[in-house]
C-alpha atoms as a PDB file:
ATOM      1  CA  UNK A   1     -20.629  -8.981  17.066  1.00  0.00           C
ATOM      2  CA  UNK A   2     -17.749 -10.435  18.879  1.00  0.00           C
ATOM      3  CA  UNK A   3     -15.120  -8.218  21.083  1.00  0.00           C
ATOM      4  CA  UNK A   4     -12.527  -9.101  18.350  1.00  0.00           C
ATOM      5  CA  UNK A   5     -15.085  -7.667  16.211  1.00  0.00           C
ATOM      6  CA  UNK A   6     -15.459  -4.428  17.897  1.00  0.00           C
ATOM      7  CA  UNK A   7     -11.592  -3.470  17.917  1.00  0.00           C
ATOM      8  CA  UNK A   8     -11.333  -4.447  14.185  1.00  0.00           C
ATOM      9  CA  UNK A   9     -13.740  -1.533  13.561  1.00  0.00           C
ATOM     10  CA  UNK A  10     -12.166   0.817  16.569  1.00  0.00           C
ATOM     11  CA  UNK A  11      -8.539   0.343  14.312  1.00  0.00           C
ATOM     12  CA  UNK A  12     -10.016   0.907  11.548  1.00  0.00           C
ATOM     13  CA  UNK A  13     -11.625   4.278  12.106  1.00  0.00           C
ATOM     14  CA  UNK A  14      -9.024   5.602  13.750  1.00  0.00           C
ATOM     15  CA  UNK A  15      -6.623   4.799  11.027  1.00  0.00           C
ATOM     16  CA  UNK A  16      -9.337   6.172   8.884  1.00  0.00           C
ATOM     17  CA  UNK A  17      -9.593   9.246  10.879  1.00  0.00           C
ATOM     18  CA  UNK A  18      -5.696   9.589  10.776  1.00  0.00           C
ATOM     19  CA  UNK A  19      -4.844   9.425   7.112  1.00  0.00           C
ATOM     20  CA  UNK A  20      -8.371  11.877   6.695  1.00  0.00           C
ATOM     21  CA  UNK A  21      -6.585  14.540   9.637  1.00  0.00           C
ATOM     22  CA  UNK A  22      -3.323  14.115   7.594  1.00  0.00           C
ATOM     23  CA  UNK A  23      -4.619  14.563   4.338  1.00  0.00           C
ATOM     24  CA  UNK A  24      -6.267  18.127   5.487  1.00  0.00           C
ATOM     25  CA  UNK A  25      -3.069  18.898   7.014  1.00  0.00           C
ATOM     26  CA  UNK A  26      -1.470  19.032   3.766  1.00  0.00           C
ATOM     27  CA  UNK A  27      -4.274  20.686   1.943  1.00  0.00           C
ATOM     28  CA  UNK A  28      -4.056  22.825   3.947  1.00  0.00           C
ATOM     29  CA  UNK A  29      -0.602  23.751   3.921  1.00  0.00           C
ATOM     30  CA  UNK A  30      -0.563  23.329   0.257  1.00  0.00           C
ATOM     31  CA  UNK A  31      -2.931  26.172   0.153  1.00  0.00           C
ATOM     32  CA  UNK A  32      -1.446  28.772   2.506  1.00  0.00           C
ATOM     33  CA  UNK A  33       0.773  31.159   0.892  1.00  0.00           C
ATOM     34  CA  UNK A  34       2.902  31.558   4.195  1.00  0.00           C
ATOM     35  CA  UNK A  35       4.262  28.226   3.355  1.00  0.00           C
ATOM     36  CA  UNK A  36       6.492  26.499   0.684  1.00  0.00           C
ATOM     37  CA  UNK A  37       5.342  23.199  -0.603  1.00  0.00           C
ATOM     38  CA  UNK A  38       8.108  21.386  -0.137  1.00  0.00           C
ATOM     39  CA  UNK A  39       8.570  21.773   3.697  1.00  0.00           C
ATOM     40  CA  UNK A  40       5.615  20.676   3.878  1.00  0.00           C
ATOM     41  CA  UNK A  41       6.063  17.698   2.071  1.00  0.00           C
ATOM     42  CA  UNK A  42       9.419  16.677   4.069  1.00  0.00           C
ATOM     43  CA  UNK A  43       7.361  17.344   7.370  1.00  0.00           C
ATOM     44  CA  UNK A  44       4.539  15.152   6.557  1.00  0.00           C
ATOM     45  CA  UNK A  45       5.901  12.212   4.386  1.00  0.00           C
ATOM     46  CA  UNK A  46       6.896  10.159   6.663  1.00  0.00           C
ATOM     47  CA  UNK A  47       3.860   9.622   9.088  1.00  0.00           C
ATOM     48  CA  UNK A  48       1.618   9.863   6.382  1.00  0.00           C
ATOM     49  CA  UNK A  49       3.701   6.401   4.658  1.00  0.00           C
ATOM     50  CA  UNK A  50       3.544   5.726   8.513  1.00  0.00           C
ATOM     51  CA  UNK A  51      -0.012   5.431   8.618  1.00  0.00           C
ATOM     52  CA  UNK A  52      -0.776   4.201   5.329  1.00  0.00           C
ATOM     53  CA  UNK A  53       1.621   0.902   5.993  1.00  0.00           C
ATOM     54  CA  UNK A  54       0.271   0.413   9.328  1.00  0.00           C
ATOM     55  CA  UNK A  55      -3.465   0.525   7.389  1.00  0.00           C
ATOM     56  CA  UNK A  56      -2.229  -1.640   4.769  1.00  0.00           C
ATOM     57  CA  UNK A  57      -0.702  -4.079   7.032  1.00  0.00           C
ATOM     58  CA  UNK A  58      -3.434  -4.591   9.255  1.00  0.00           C
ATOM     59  CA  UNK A  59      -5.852  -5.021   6.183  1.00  0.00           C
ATOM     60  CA  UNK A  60      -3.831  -7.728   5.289  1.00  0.00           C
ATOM     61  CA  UNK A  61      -2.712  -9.026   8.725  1.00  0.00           C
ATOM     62  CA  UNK A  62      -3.295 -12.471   9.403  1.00  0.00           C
ATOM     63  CA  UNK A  63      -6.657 -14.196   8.559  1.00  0.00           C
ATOM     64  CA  UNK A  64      -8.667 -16.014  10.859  1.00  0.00           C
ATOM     65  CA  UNK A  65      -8.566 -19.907  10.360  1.00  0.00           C
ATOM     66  CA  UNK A  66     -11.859 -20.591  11.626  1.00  0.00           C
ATOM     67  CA  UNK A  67     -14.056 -22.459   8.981  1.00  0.00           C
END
């Protein structure tokens, strides 16, 4: 396993981890009474699209042109 190797699959479980911390974040609020739904939607849109496109784009980042 090469070093390039290594920090693929560092990125990747952190971005993993992210959108998984995220995700409970809005379960969670979605589930406490104390809260309205739409604040928390507003609050949490945009790093969640944050994340998400920053997964997406380094899934399909440049390819390796090595045979």
């Amino acid at each position: 396993m090469t070093t390039e190797d290594i920090i693929k699959l560092i990125v990747t479980a952190t971005l993993c981890l992210v959108v998984l911390a995220v995700t409970f974040v809005l379960l969670a609020g979605l589930y406490d009474s104390r809260i309205e739904n739409a604040e928390i939607f507003k609050m949490l849109a945009p790093p969640f699209s944050m994340i998400v496109g920053a997964f997406v784009g380094y899934m399909a980042g440049k390819r390796d042109s090595k045979p």
